[in-house]
N, C-alpha and C. Protein backbone atom coordinates (compact mmCIF):
# COMPACT_ATOMS: atom_id res chain seq x y z
N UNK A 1 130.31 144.41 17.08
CA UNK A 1 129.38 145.00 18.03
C UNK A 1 128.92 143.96 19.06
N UNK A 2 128.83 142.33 18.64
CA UNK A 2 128.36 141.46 20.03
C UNK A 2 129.22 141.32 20.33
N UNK A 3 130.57 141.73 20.15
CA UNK A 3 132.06 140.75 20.69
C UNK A 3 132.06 141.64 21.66
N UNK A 4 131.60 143.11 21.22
CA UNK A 4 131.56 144.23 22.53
C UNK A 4 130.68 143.82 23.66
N UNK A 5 129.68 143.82 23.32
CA UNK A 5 128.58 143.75 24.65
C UNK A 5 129.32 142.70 25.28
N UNK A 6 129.26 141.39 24.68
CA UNK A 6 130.05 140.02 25.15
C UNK A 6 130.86 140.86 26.28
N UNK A 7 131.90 141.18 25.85
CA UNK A 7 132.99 141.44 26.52
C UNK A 7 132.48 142.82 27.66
N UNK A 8 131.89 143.86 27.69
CA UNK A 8 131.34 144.51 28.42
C UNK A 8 130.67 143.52 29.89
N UNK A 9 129.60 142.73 29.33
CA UNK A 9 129.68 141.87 30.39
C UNK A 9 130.12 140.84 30.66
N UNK A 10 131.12 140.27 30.40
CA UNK A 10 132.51 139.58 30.97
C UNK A 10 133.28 140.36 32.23
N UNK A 11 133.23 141.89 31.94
CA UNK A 11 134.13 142.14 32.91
C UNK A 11 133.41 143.13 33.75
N UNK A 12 131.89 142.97 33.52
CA UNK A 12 130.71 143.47 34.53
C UNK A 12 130.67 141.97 35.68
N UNK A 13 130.55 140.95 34.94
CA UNK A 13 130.81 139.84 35.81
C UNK A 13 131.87 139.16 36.71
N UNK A 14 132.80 139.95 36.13
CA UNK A 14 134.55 139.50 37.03
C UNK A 14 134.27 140.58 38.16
N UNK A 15 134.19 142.20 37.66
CA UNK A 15 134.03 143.33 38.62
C UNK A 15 132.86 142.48 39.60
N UNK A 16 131.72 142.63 39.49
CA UNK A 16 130.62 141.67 40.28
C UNK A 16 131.22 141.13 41.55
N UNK A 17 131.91 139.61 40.49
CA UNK A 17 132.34 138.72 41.61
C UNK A 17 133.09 138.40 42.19
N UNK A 18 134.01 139.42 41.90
CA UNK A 18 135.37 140.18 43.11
C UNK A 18 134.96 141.08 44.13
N UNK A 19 133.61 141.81 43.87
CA UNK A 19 132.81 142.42 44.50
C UNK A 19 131.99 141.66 46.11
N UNK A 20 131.67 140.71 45.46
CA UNK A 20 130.71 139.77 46.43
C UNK A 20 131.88 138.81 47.18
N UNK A 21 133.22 138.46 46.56
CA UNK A 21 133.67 137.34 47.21
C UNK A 21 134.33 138.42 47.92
N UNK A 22 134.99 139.65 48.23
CA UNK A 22 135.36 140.56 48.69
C UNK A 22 134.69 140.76 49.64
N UNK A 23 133.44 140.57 49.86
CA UNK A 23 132.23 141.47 50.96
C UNK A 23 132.59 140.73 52.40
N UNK A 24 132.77 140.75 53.53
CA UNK A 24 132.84 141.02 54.83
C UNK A 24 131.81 139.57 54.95
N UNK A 25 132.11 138.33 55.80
CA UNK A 25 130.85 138.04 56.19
C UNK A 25 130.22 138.39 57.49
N UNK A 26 128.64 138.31 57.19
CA UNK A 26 128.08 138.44 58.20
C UNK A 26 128.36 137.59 59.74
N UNK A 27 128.23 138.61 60.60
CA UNK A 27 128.81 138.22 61.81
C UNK A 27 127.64 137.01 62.29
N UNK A 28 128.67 135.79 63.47
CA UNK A 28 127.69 134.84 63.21
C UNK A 28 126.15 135.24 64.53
N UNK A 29 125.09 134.67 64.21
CA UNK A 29 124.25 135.32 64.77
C UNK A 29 124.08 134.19 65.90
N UNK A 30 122.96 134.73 66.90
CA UNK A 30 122.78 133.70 68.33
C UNK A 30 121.63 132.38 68.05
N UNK A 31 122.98 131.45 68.12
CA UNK A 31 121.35 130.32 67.70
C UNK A 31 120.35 129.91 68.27
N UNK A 32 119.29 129.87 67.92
CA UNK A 32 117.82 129.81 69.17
C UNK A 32 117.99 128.87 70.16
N UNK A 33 117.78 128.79 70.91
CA UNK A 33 118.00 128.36 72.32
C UNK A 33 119.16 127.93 72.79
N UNK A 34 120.16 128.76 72.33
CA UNK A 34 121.07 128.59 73.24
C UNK A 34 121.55 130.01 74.22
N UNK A 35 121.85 129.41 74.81
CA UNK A 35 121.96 130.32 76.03
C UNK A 35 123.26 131.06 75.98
N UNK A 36 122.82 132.56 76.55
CA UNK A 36 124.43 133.59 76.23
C UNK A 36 125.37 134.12 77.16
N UNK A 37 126.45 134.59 76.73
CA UNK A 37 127.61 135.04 77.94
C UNK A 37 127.38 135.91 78.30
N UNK A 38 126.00 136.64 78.02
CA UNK A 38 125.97 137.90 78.99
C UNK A 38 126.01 139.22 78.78
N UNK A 39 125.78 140.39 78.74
CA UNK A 39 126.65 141.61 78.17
C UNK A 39 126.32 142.84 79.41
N UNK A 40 126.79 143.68 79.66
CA UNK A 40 126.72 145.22 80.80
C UNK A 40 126.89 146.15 79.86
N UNK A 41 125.80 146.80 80.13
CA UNK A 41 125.56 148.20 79.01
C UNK A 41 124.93 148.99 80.18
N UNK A 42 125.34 150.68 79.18
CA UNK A 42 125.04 151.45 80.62
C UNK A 42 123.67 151.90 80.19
N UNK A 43 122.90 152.33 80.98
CA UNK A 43 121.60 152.67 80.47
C UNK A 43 121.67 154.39 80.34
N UNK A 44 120.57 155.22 80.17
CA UNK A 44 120.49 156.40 79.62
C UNK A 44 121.28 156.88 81.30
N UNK A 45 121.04 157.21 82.35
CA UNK A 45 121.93 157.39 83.32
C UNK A 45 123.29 156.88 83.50
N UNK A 46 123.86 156.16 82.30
CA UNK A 46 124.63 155.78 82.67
C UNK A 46 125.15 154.53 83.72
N UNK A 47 124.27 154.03 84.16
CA UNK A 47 123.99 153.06 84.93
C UNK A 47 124.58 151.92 84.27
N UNK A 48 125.28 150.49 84.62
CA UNK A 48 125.78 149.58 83.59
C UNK A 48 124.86 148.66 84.52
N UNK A 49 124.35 147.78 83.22
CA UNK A 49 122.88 147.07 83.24
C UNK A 49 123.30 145.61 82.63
N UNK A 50 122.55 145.09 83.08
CA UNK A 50 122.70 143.39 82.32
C UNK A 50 121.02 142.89 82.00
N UNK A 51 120.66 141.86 81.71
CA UNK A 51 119.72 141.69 80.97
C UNK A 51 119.47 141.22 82.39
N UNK A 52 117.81 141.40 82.53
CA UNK A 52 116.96 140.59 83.80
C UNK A 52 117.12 139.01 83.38
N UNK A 53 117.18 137.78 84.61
CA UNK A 53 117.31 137.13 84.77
C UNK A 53 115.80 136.34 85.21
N UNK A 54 115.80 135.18 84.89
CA UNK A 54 113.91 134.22 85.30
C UNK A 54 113.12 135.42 84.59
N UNK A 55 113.31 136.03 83.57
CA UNK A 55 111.79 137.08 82.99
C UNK A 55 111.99 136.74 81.54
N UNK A 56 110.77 136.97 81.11
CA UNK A 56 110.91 137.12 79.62
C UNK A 56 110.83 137.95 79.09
N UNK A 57 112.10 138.43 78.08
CA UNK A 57 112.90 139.66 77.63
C UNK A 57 112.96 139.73 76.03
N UNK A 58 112.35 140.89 75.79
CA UNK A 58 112.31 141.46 74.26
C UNK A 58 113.62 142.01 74.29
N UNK A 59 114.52 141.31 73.52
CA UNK A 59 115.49 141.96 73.62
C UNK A 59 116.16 142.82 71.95
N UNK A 60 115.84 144.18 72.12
CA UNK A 60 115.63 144.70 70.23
C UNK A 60 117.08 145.74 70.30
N UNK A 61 117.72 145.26 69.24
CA UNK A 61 118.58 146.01 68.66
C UNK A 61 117.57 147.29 68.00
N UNK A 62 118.37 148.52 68.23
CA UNK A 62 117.61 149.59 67.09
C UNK A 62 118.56 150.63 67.25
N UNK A 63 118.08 151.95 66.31
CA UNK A 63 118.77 153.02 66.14
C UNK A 63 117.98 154.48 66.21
N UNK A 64 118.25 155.76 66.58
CA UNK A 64 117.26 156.63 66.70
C UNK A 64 116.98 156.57 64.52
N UNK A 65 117.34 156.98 63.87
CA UNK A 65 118.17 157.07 62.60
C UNK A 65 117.78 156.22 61.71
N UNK A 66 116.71 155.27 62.18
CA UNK A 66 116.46 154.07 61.68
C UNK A 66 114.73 153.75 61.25
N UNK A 67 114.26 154.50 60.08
CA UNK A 67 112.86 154.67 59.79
C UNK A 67 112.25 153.26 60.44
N UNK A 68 113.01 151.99 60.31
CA UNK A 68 111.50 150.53 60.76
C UNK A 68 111.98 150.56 62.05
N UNK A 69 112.86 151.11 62.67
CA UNK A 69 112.74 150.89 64.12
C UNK A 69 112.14 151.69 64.99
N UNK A 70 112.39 153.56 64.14
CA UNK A 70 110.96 154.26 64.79
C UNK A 70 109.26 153.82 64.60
N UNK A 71 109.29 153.18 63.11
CA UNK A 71 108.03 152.66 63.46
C UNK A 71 107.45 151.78 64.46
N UNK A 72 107.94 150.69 64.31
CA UNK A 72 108.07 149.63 65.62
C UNK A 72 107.42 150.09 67.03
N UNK A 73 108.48 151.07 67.42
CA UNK A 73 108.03 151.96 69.04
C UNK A 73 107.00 151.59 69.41
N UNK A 74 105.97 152.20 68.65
CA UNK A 74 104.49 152.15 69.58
C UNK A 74 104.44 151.05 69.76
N UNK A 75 104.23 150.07 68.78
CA UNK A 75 103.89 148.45 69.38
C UNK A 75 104.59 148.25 70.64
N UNK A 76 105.91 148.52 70.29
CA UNK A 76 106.60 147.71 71.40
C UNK A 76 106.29 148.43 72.54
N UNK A 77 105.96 149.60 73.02
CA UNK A 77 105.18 150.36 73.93
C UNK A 77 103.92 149.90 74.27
N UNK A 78 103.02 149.43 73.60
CA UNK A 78 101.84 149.12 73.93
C UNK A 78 102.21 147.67 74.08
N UNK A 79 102.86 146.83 73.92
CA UNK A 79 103.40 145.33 74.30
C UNK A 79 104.11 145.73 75.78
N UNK A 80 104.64 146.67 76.06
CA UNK A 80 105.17 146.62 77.39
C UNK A 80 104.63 147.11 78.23
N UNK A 81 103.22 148.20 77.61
CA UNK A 81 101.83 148.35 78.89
C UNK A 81 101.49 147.34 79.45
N UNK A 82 100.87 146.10 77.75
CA UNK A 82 99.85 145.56 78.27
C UNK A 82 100.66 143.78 79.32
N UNK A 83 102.01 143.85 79.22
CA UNK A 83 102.73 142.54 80.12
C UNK A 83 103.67 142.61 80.71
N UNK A 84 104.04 144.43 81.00
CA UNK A 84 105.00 144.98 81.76
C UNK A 84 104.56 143.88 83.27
N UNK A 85 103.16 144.03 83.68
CA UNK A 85 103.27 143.45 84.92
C UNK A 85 102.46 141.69 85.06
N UNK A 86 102.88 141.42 83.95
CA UNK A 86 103.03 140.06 84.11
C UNK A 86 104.59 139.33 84.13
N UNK A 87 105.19 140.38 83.74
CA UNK A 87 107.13 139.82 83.72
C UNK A 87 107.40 140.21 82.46
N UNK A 88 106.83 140.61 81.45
CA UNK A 88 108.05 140.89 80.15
C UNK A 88 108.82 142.17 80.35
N UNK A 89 109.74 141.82 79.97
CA UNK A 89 111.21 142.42 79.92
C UNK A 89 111.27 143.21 79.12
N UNK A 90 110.97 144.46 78.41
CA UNK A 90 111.38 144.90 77.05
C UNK A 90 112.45 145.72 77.65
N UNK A 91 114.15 145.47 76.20
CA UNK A 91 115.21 145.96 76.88
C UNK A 91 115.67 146.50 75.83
N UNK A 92 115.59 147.82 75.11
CA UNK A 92 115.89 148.27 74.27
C UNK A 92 117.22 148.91 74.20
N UNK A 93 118.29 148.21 72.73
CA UNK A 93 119.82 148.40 73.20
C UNK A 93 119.80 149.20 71.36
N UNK A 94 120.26 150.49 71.58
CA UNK A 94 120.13 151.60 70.96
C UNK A 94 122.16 151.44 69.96
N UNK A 95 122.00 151.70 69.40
CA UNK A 95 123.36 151.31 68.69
C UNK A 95 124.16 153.40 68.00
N UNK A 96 122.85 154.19 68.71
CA UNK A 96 123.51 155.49 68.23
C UNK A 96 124.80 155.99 68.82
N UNK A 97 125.17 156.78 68.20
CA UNK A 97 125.89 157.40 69.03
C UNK A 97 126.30 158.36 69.96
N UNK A 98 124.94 159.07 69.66
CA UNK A 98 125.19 160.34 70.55
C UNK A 98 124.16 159.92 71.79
N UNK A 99 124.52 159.83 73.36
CA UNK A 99 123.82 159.59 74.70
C UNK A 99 123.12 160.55 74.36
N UNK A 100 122.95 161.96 74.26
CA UNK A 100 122.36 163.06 74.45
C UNK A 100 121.21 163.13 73.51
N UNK A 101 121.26 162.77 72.13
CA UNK A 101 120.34 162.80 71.08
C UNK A 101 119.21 161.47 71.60
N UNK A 102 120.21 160.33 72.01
CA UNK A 102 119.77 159.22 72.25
C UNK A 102 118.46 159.53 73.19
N UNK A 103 118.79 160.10 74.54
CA UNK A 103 117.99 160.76 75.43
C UNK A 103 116.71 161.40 75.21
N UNK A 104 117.17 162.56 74.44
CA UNK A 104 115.78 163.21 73.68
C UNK A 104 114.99 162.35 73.17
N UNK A 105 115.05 161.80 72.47
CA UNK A 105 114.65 160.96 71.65
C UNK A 105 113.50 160.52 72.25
N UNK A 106 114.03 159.33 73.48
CA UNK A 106 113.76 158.53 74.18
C UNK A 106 112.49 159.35 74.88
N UNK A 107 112.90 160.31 76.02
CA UNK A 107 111.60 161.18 76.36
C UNK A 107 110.56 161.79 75.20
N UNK A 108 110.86 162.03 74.37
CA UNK A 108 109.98 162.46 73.10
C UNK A 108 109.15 160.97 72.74
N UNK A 109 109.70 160.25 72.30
CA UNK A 109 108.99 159.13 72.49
C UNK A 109 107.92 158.12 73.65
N UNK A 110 108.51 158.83 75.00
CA UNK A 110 108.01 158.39 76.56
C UNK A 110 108.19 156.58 75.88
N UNK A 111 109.32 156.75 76.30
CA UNK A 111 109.49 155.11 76.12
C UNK A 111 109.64 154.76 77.46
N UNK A 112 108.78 153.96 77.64
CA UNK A 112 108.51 153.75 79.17
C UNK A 112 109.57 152.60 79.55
N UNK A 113 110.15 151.86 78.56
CA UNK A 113 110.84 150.27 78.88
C UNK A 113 112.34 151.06 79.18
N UNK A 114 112.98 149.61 79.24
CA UNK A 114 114.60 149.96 79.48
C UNK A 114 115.39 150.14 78.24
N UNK A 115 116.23 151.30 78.17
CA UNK A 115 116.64 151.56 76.87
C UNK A 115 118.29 151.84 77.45
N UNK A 116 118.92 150.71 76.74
CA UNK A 116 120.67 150.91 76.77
C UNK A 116 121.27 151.16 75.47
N UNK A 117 122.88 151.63 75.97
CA UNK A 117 123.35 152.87 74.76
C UNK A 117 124.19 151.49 74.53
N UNK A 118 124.41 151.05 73.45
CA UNK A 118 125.79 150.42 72.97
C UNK A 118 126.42 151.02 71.78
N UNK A 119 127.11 152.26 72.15
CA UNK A 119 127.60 153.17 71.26
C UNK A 119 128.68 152.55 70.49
N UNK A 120 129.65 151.37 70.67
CA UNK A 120 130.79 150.95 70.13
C UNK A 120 130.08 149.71 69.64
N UNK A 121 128.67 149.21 69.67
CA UNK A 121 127.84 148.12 68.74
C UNK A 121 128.79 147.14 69.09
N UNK A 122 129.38 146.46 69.93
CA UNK A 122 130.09 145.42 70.41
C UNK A 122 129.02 144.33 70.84
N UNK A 123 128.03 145.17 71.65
CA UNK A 123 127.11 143.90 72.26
C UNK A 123 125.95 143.38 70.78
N UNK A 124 125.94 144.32 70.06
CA UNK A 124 125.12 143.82 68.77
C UNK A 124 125.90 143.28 67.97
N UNK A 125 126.89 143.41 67.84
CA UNK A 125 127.53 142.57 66.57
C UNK A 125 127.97 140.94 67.22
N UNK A 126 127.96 140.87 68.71
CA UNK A 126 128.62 139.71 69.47
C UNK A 126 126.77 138.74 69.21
N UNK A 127 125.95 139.74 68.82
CA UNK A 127 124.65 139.14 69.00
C UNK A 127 124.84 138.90 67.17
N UNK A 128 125.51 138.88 66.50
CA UNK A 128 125.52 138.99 64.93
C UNK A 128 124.24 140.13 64.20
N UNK A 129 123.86 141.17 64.69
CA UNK A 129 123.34 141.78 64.57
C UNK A 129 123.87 142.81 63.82
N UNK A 130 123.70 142.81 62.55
CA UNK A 130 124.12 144.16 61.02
C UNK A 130 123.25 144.89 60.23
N UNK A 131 121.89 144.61 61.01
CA UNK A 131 120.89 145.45 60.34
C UNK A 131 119.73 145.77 61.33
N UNK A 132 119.13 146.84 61.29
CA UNK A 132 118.29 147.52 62.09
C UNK A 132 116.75 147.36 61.58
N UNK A 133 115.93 147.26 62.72
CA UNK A 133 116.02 146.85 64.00
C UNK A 133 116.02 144.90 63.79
N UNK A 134 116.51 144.52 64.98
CA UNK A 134 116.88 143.16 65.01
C UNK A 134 116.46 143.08 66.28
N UNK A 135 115.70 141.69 66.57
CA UNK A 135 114.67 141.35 67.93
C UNK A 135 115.14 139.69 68.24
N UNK A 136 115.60 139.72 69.40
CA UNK A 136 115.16 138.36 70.14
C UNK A 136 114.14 138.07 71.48
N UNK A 137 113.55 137.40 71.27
CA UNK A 137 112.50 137.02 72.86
C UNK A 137 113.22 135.97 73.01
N UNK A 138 113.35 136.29 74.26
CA UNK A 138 114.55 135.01 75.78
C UNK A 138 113.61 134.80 76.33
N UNK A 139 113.31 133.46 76.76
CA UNK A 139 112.83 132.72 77.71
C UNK A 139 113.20 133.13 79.53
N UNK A 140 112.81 132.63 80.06
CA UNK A 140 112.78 132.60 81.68
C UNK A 140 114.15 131.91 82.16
N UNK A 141 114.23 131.10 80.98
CA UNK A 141 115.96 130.61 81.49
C UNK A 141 117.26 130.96 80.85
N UNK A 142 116.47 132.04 80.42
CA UNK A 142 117.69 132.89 79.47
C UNK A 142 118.16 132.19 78.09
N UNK A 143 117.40 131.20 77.23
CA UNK A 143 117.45 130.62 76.17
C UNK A 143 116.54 131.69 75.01
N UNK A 144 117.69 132.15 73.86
CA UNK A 144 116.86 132.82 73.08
C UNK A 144 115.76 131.95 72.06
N UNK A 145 114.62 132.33 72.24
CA UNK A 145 113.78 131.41 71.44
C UNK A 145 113.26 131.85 69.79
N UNK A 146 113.35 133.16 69.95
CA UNK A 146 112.58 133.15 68.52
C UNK A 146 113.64 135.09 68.28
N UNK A 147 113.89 134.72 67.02
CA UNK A 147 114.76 135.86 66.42
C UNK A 147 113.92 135.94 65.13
N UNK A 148 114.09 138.02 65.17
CA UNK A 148 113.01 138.28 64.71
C UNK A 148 113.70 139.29 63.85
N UNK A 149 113.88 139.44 62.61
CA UNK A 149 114.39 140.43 61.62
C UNK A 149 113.54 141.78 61.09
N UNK A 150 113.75 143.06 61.44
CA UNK A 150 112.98 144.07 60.31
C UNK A 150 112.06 144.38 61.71
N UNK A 151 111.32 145.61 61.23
CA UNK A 151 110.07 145.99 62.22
C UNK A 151 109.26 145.37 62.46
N UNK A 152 108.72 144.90 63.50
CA UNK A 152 107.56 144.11 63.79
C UNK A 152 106.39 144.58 64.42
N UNK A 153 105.17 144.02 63.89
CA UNK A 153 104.08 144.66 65.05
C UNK A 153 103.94 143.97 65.75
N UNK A 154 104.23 144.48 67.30
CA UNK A 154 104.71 143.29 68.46
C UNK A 154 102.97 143.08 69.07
N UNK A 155 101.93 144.07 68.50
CA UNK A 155 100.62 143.20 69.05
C UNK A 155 99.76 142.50 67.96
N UNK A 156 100.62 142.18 66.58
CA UNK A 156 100.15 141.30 66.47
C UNK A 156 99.38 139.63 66.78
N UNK A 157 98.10 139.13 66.68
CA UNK A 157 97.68 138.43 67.28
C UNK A 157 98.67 137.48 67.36
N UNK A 158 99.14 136.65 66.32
CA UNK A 158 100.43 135.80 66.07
C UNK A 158 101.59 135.79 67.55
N UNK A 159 102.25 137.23 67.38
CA UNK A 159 103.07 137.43 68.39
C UNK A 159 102.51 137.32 69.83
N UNK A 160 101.56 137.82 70.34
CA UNK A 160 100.91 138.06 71.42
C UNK A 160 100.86 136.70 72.19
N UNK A 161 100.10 135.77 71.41
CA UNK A 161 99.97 134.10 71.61
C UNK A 161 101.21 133.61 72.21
N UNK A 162 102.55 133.66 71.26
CA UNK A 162 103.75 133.68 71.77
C UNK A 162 104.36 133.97 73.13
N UNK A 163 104.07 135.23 73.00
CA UNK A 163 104.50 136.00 74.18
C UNK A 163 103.62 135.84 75.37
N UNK A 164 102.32 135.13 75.18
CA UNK A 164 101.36 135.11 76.69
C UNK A 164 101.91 133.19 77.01
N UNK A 165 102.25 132.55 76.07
CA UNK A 165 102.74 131.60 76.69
C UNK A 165 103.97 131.09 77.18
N UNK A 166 105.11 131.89 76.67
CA UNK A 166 106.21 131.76 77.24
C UNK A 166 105.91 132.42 78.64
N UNK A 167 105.14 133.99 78.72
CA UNK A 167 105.16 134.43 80.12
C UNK A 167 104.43 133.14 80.91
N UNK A 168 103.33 132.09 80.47
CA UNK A 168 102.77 131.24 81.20
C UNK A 168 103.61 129.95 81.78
N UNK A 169 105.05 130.10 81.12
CA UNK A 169 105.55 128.99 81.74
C UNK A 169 106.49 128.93 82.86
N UNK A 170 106.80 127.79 83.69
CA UNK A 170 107.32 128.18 84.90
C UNK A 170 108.91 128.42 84.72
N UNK A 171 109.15 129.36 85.71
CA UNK A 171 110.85 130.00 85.70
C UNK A 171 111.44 129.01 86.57
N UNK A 172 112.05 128.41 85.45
CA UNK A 172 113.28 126.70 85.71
C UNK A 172 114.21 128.13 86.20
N UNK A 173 115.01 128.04 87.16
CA UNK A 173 116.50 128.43 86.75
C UNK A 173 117.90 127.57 86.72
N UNK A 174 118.05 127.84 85.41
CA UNK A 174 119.42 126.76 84.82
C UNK A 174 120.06 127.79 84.91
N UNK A 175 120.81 128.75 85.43
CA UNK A 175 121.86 129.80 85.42
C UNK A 175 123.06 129.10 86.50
N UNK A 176 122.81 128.42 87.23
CA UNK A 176 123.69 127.63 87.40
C UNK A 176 125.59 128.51 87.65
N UNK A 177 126.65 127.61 87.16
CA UNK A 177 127.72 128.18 87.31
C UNK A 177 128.40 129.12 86.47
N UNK A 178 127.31 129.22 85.33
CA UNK A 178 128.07 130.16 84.11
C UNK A 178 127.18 131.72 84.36
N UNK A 179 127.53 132.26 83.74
CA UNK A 179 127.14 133.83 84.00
C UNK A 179 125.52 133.65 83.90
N UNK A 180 125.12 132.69 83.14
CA UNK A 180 123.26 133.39 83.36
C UNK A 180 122.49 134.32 82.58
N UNK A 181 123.79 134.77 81.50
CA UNK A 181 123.09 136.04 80.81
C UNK A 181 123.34 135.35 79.03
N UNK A 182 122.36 135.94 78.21
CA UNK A 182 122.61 135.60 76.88
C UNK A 182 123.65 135.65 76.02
N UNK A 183 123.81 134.77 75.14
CA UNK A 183 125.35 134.46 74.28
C UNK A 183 124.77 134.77 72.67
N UNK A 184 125.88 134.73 71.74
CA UNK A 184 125.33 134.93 70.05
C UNK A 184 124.68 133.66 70.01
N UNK A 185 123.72 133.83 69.03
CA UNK A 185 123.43 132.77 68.36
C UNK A 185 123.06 133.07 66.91
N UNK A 186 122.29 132.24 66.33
CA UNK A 186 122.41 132.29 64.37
C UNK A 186 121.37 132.24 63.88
């Protein structure tokens, strides 16, 4: 009877760890401050969009489909009332698939920020992005500074501090000869 169990998990542990060494790795992610190649996504019109340039940009992976990223919304709505017109950027890149559901959604919500479709998740996975919702804030020179995992309350006092001093600092532009727009990092 122990030679059983023994052996039961012997080959609970082989199954296991053919299991895990089998698994896919995670795509590599954008490392903080470095600066990215860029991406054109079309927005809910269809419009193909690139990330604003000299602003500072919330830049959030999410999904309609996605319970912590509908929670999230309001903050990030009331974060883009209260510094829409000091320069923050909020650029919301939606990973669903349907434009049309995507849409509804979006007006049902009155999401007032910029919301792009990346239906083939190319520009999120190039960002190593495999789980919803996923957040970076970019600097003024297009350097991602702080990557942010899971739902966040974006008016938290913590965050806010953050975000009123990066908007306080001056827009260097290093965009220079390379594209100017954000790359992966980790």
């Amino acid at each position: 009877m122990k030679y059983r169990w023994l052996l039961v998990l012997l080959i609970m542990g082989v199954i296991g760890s053919t299991v895990w060494l089998g698994m896919p790795k995670a795509p590599a992610a954008v490392r903080i401050s470095e600066a990215g190649s860029g991406f054109r996504l079309p927005d809910l019109q269809g419009t193909m969009q690139s990330l604003p340039k000299g602003e500072v940009v919330l830049l959030n992976f999410w999904a309609t489909w996605c319970p912590p990223c509908r929670k999230e919304i309001p903050s990030m709505l009331e974060l883009h009332e209260k510094f829409a017109a000091q320069g923050l950027k909020v650029v919301a890149v939606s990973v669903d698939q349907s434009r049309d559901q995507l849409s509804s959604f979006v007006r049902e919500q009155k999401m007032s920020f910029q919301v792009l479709h990346d239906a083939d998740t190319l520009v999120s996975q190039g960002y190593g992005v495999f789980r919803f919702p996923e957040s970076f804030l970019i600097d003024k020179q297009g350097k991602v500074r702080y990557h942010l995992l899971g739902a966040v309350d974006w008016m938290s006092p913590p965050l806010l501090k953050t975000i009123e001093g990066m908007l306080a600092e001056p827009a260097i532009h290093t965009y220079g000869s390379s594209s100017g727009e954000l790359e992966n990092n980790g």
